[in-house]
Structures are given as structure tokens and as C-alpha cells.
C-alpha atoms as a PDB file:
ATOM      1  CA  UNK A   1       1.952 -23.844  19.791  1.00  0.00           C
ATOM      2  CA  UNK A   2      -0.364 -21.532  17.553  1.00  0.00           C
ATOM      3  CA  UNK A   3      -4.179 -21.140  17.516  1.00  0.00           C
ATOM      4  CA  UNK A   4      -3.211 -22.499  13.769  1.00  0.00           C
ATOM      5  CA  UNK A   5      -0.444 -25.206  14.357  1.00  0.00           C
ATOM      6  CA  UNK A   6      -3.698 -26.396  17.033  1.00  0.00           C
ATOM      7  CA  UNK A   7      -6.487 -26.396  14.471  1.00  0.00           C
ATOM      8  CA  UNK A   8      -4.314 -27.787  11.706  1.00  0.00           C
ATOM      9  CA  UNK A   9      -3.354 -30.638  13.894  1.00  0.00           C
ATOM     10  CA  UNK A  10      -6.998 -31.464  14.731  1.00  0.00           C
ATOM     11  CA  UNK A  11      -8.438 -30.634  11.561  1.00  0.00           C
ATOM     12  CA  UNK A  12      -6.188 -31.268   9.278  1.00  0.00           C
ATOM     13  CA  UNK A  13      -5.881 -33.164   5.703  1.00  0.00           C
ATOM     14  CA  UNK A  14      -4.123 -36.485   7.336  1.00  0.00           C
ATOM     15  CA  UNK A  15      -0.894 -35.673   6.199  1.00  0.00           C
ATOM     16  CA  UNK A  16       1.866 -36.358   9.051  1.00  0.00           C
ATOM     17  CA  UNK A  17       3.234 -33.164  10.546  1.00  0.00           C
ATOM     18  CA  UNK A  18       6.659 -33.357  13.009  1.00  0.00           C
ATOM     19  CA  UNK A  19       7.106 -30.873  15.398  1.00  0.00           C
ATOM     20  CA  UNK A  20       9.945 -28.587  15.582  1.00  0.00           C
ATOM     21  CA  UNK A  21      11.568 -25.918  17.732  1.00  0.00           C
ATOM     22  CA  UNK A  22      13.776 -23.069  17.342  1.00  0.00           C
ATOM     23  CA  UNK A  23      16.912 -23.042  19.630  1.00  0.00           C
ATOM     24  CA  UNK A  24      17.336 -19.516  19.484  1.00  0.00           C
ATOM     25  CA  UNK A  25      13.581 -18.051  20.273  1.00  0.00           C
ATOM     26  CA  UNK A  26      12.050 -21.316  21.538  1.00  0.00           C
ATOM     27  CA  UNK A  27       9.188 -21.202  19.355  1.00  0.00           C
ATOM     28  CA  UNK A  28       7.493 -24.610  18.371  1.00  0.00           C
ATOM     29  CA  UNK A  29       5.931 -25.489  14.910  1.00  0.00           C
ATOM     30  CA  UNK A  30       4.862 -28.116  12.921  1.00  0.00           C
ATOM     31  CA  UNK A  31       6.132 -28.829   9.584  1.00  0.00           C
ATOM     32  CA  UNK A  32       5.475 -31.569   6.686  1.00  0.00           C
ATOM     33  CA  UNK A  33       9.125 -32.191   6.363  1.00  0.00           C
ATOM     34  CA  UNK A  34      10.547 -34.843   8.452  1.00  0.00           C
ATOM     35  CA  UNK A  35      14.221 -33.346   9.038  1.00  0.00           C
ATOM     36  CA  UNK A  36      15.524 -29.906  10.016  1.00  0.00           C
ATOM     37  CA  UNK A  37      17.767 -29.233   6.596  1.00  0.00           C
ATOM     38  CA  UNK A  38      17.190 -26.090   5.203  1.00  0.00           C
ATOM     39  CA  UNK A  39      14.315 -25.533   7.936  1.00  0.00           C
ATOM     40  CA  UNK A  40      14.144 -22.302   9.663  1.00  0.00           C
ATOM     41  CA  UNK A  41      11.944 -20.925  12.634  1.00  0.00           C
ATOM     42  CA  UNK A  42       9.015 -18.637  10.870  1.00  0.00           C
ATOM     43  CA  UNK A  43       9.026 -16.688  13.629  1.00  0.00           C
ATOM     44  CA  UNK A  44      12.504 -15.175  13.980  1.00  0.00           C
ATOM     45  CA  UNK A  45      13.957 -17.070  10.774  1.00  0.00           C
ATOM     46  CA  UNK A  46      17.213 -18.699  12.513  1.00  0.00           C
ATOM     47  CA  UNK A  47      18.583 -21.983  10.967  1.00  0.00           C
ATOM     48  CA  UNK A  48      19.062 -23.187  14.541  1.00  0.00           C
ATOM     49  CA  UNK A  49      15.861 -25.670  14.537  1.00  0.00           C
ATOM     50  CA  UNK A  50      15.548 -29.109  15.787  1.00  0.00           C
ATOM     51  CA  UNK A  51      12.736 -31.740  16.315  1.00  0.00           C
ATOM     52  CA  UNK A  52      10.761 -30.964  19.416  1.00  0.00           C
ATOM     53  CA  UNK A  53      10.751 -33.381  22.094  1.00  0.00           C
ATOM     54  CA  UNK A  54       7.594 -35.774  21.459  1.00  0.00           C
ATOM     55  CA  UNK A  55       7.450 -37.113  24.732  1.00  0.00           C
END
């Protein structure tokens, strides 16, 4: 998770973020959008991108 993803999630406006992560680079992000259609990873842009595992 980012210094940003972190301070948004603390800080942030109230609006509901899900968590997300990339199957191909493994990074983890939080988006607004609730599912993974036409969601890619903003970190190496692949379409492979799931919900991350809120447990």
C-alpha cells in the first residue's frame, strides 16, 4: 500500500474505497469502484486485477 492509498484511507472524504490487486505485479490499490471491469493496475497497467483479500 502507498504513502497515498494510507493517507487517503485515514483522511479521506468518507467515500467507500475497495481494495484491489494486480495479479501480474502484485501491487495493491484502492479504488472508488466496487468491481474490477475495465480496472487496471496503475502501476504496470495489466487488466489482470481482482479485489484484495479483506481479511
Amino acid at each position: 500500500m502507498g504513502v497515498l492509498d494510507t493517507v487517503s484511507e485515514l483522511f479521506g472524504s468518507g467515500d467507500h474505497h475497495y481494495r484491489f490487486r494486480c495479479d501480474d505485479c502484485g501491487t495493491e490499490f484502492a479504488q472508488r469502484a466496487a468491481t474490477v471491469e475495465d480496472l487496471t493496475c496503475p502501476e504496470c497497467g495489466a487488466g489482470a486485477v481482482r479485489q484484495a483479500d479483506t481479511a
